[in-house]
C-alpha atoms as a PDB file:
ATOM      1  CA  UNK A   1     -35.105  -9.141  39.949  1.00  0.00           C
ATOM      2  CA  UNK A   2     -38.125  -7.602  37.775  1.00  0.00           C
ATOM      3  CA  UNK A   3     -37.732  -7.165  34.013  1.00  0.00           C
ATOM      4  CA  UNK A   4     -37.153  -3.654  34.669  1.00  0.00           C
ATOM      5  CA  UNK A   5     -34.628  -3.443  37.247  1.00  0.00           C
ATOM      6  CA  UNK A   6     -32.761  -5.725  34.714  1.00  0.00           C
ATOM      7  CA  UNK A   7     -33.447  -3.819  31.891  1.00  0.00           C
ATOM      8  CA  UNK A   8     -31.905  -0.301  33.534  1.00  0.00           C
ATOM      9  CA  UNK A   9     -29.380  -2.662  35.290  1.00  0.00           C
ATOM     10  CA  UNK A  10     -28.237  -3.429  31.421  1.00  0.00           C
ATOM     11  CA  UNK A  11     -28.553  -0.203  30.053  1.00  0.00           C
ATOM     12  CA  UNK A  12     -26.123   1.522  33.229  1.00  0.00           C
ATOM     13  CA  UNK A  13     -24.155  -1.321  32.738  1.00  0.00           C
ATOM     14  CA  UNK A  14     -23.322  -0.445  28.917  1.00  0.00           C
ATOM     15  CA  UNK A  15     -23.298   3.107  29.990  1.00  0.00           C
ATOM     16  CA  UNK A  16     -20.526   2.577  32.201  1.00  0.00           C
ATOM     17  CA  UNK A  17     -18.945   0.426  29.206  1.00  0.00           C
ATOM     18  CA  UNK A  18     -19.649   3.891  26.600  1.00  0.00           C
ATOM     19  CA  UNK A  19     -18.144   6.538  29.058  1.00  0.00           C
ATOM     20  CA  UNK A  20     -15.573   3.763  31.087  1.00  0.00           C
ATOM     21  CA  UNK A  21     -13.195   5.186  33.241  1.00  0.00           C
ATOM     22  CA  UNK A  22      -9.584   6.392  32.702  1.00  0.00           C
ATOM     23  CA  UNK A  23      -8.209   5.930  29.541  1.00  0.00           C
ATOM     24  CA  UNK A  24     -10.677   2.759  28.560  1.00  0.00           C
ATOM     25  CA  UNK A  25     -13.895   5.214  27.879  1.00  0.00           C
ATOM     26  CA  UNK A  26     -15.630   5.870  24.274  1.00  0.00           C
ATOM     27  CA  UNK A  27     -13.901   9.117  23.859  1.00  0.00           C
ATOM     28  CA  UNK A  28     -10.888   8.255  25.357  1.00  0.00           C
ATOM     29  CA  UNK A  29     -10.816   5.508  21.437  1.00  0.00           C
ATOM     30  CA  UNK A  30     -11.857   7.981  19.427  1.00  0.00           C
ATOM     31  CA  UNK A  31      -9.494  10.314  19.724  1.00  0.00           C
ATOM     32  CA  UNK A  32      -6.805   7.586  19.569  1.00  0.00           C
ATOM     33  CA  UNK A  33      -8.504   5.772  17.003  1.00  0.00           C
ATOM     34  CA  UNK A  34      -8.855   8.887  15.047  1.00  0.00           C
ATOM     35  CA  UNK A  35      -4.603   9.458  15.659  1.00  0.00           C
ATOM     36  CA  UNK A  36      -3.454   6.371  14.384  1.00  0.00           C
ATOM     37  CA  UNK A  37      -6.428   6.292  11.331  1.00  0.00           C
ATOM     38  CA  UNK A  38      -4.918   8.878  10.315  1.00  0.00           C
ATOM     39  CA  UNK A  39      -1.222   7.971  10.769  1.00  0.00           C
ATOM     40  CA  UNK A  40      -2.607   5.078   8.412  1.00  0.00           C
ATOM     41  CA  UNK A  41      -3.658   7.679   5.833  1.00  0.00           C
ATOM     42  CA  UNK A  42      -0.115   9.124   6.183  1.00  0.00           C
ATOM     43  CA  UNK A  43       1.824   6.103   5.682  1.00  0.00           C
ATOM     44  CA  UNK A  44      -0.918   5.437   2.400  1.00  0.00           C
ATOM     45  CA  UNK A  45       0.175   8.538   1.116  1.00  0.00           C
ATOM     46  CA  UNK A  46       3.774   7.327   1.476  1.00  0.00           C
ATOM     47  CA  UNK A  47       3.403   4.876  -0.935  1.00  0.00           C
ATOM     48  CA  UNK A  48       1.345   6.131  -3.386  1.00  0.00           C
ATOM     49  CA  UNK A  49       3.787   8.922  -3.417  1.00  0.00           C
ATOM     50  CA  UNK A  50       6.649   6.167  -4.216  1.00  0.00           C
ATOM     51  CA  UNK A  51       4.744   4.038  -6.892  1.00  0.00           C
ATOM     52  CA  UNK A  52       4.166   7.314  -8.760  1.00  0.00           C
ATOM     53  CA  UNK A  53       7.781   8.146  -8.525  1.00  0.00           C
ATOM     54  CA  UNK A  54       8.227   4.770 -10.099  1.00  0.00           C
ATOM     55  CA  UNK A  55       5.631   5.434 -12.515  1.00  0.00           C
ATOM     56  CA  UNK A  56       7.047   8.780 -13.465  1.00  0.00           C
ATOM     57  CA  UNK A  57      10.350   7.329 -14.376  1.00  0.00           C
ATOM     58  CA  UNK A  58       8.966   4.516 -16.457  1.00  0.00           C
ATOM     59  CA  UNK A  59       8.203   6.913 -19.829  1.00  0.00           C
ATOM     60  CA  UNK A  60      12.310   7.997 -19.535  1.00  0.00           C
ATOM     61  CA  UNK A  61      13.023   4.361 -19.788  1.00  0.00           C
ATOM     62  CA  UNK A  62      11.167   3.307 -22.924  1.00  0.00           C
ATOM     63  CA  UNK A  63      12.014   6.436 -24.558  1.00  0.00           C
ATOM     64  CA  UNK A  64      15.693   5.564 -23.556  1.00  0.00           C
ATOM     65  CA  UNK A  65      15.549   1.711 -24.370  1.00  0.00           C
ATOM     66  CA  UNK A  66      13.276   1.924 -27.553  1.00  0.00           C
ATOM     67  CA  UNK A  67      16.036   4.299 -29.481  1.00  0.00           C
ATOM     68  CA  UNK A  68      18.246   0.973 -29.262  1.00  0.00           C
ATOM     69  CA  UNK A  69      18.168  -0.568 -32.379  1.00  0.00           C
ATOM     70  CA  UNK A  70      15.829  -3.753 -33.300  1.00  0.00           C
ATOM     71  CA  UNK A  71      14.901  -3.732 -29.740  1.00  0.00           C
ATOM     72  CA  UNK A  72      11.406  -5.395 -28.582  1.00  0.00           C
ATOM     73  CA  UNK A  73       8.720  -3.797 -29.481  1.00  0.00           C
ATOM     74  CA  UNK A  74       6.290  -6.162 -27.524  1.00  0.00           C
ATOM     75  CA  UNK A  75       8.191  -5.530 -24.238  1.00  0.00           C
ATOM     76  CA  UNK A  76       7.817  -1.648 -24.677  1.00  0.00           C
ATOM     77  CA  UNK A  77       3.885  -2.111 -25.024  1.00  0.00           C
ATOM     78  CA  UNK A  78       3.405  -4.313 -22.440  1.00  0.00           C
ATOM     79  CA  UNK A  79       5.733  -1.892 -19.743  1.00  0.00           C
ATOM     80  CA  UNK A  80       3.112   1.150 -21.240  1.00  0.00           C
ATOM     81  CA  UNK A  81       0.023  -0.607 -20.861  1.00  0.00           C
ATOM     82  CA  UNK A  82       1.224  -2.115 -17.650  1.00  0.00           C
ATOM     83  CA  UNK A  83       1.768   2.052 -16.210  1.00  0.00           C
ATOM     84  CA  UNK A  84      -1.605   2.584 -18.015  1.00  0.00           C
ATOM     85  CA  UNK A  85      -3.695   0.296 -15.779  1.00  0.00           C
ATOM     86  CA  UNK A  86      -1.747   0.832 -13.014  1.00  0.00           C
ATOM     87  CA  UNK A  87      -1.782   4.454 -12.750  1.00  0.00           C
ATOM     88  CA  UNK A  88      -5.734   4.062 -12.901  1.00  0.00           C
ATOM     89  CA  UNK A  89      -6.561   2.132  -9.896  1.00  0.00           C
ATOM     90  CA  UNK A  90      -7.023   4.972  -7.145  1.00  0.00           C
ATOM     91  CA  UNK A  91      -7.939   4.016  -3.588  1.00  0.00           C
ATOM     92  CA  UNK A  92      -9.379   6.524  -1.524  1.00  0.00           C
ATOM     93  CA  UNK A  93      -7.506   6.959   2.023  1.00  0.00           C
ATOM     94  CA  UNK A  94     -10.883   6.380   3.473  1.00  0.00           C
ATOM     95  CA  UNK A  95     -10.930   3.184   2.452  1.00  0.00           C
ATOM     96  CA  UNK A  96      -8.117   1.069   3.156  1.00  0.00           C
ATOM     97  CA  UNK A  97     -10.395  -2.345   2.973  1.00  0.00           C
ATOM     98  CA  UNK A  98      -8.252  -5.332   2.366  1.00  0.00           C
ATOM     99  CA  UNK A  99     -10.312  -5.816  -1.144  1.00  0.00           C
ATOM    100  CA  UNK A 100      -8.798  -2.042  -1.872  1.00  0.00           C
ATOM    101  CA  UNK A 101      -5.424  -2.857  -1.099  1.00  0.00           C
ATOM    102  CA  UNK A 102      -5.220  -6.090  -3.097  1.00  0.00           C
ATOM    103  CA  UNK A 103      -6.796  -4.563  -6.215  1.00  0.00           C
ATOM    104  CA  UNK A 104      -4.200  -1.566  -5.962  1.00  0.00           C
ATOM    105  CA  UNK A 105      -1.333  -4.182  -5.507  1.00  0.00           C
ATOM    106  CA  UNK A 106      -2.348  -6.645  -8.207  1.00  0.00           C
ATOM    107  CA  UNK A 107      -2.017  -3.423 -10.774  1.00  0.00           C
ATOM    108  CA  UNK A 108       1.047  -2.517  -9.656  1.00  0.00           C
ATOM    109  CA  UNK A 109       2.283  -5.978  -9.127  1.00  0.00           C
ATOM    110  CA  UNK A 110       1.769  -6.553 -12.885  1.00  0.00           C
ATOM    111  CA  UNK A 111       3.637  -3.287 -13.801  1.00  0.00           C
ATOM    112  CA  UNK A 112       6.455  -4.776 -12.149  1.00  0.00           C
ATOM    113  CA  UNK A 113       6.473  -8.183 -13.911  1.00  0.00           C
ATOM    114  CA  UNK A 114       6.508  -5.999 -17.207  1.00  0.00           C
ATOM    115  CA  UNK A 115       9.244  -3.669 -16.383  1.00  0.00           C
ATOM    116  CA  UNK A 116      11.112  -6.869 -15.088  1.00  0.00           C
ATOM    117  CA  UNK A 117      10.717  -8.715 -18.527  1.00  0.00           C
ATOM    118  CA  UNK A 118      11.890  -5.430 -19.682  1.00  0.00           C
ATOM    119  CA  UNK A 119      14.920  -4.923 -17.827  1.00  0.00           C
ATOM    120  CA  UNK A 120      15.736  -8.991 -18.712  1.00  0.00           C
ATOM    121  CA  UNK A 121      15.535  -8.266 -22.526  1.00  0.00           C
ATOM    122  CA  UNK A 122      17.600  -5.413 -21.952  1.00  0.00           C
ATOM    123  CA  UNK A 123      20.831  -7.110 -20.925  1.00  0.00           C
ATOM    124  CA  UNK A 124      20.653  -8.337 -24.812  1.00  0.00           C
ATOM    125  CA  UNK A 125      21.590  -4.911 -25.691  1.00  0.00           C
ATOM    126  CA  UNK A 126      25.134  -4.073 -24.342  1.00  0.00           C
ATOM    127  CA  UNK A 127      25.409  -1.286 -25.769  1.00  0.00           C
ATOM    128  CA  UNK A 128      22.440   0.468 -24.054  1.00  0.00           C
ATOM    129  CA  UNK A 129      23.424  -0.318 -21.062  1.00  0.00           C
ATOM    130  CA  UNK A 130      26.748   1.313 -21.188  1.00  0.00           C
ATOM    131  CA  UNK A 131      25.147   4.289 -21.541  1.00  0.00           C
ATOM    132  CA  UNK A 132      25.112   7.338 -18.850  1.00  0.00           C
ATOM    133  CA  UNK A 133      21.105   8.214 -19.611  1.00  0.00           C
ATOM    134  CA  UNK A 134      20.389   4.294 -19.000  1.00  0.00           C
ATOM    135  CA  UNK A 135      22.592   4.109 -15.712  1.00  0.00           C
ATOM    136  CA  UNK A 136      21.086   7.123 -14.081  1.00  0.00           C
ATOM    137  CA  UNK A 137      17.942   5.558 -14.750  1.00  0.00           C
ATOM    138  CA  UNK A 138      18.597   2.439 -13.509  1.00  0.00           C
ATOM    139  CA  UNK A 139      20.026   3.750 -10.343  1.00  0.00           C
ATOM    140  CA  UNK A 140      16.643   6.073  -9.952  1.00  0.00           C
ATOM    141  CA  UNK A 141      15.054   3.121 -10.031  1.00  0.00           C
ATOM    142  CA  UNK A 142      17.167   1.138  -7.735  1.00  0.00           C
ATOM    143  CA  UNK A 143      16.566   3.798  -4.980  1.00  0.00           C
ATOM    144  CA  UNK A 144      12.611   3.678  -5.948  1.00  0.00           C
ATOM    145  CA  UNK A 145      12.193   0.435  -5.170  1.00  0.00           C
ATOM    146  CA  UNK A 146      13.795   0.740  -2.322  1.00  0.00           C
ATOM    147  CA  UNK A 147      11.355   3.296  -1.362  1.00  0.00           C
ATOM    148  CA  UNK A 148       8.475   1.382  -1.759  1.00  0.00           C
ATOM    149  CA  UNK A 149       9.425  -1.811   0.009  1.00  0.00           C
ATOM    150  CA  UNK A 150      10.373   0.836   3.069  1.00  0.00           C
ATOM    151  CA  UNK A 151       6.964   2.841   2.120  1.00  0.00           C
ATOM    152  CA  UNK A 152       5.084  -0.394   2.198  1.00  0.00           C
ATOM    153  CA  UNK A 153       6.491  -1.984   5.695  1.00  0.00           C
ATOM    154  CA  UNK A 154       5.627   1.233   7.205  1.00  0.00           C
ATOM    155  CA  UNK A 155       2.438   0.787   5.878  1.00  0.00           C
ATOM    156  CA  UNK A 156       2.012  -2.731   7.372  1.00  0.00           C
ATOM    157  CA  UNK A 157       3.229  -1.291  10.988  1.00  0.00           C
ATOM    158  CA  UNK A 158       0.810   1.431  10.986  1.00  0.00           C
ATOM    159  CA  UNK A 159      -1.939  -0.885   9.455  1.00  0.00           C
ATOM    160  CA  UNK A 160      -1.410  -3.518  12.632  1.00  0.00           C
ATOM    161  CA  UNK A 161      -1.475  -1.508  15.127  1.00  0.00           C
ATOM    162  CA  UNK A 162      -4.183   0.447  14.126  1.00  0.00           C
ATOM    163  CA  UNK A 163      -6.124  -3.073  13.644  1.00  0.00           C
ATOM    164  CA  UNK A 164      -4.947  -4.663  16.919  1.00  0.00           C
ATOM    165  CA  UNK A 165      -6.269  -1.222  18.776  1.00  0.00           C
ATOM    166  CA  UNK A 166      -9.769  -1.533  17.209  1.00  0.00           C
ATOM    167  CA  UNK A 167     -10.305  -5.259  17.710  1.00  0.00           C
ATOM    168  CA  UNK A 168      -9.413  -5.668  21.317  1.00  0.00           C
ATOM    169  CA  UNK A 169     -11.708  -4.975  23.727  1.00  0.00           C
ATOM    170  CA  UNK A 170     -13.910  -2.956  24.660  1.00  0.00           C
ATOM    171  CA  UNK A 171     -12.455  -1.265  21.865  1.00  0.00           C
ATOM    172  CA  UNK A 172     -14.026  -3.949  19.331  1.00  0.00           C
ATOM    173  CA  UNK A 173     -17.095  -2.677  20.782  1.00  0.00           C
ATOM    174  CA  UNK A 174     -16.903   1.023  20.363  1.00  0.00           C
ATOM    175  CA  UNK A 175     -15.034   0.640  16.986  1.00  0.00           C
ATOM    176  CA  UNK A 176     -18.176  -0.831  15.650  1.00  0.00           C
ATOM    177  CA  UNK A 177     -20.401   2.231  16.859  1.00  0.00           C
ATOM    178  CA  UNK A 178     -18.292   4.733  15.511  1.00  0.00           C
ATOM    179  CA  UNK A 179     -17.403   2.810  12.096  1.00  0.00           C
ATOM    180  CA  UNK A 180     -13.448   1.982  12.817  1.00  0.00           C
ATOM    181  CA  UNK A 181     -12.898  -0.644  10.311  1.00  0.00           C
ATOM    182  CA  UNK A 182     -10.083  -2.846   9.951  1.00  0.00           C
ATOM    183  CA  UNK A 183      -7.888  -1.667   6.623  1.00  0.00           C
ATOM    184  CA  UNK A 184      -5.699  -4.329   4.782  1.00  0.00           C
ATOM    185  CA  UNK A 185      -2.474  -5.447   4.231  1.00  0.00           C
ATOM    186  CA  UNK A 186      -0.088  -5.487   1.251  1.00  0.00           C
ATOM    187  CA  UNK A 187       0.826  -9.552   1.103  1.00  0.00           C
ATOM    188  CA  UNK A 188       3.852 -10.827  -0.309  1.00  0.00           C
ATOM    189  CA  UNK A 189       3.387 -11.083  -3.963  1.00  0.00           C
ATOM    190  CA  UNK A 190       3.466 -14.662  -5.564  1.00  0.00           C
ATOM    191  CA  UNK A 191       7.035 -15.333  -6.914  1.00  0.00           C
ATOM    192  CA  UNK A 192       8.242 -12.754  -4.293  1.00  0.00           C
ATOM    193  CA  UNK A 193      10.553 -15.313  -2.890  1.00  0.00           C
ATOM    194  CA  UNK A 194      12.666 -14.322  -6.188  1.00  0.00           C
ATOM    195  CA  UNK A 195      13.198 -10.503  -5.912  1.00  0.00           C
ATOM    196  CA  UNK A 196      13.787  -9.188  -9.280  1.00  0.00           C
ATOM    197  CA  UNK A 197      16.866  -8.441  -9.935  1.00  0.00           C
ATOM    198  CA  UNK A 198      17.397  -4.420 -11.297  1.00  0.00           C
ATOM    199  CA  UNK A 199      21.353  -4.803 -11.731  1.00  0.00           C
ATOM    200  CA  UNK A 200      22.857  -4.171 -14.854  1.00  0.00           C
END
């Protein structure tokens, strides 16, 4: 076979590959790539939407827990500065790299050690947490978390399968023309074998 016939032999070959037949052809991923990238973006808006519930409810508990007398005023600082940074890492939808998604989750990750040392200290102070402001809080932020683990697993799901589609193949193939990357995880957080605990 001449080095021509092999060349056009090669370039029909990944011709056939690009259009493919059924539902294995270039357009054929796009369109379903494009679906479940942006079922991805859905699920990231999800949990944004839940840590900034979370964040929202964090300046009614310091103002609650700081009008308790002698209380911490170190633990109070560290919960503000804590919502400060945390509230400042954005990540754009558009890129969900796993570097993105571990940057996001390390800020929030240490606004949740703070509020935990926060919610520690306050079982010092009975008297606080008697109260009907403190309780509705607490239960508002029972439910959050909640939320967010939920938020966060369907995250994961939609994450996977969106990775699995783009790496098998052909799809590996046209994913790389067309820019599909993979998008990260959120990982189990170290010390997340001991959940902290938010019950008063």
């Amino acid at each position: 076979m001449s080095t021509s016939k092999l060349v056009l032999f090669i370039i029909l070959g990944f011709i056939v590959l690009l259009v493919g037949c059924g539902g294995c052809g270039a357009i054929n991923f796009q369109k379903k790539a494009v679906q479940m990238d942006e079922n991805v973006k859905g699920k990231w808006g999800n949990v944004q939407s839940d840590y900034q519930r979370r964040a929202d409810l964090i300046p009614n508990l310091v103002n609650t827990v700081k009008g308790a007398a002698n209380f911490e005023q170190q633990t109070l600082i560290n919960v503000i500065e804590a919502r400060a940074k945390a509230t400042q890492v954005k990540i754009d939808a558009n890129d969900l790299s796993p570097d993105k998604i571990a940057q996001f989750q390390q800020a929030q990750g240490q606004l949740s050690g703070a509020l935990g040392k926060l919610l520690a200290v306050v079982e010092n102070y009975p008297d606080l947490k008697a109260t009907q402001n403190f309780r509705d809080l607490q239960a508002q932020l029972e439910g959050t978390e909640n939320r967010i683990k939920v938020s966060r697993n369907d995250f994961n799901t939609a994450v996977q399968d969106y990775n699995s589609y783009i790496r098998q193949f052909p799809n590996n193939i046209y994913s790389g023309f067309m820019k599909f990357q993979t998008k990260g995880y959120f990982q189990s957080d170290a010390g997340s074998e001991k959940a902290p605990n938010v019950n008063f």
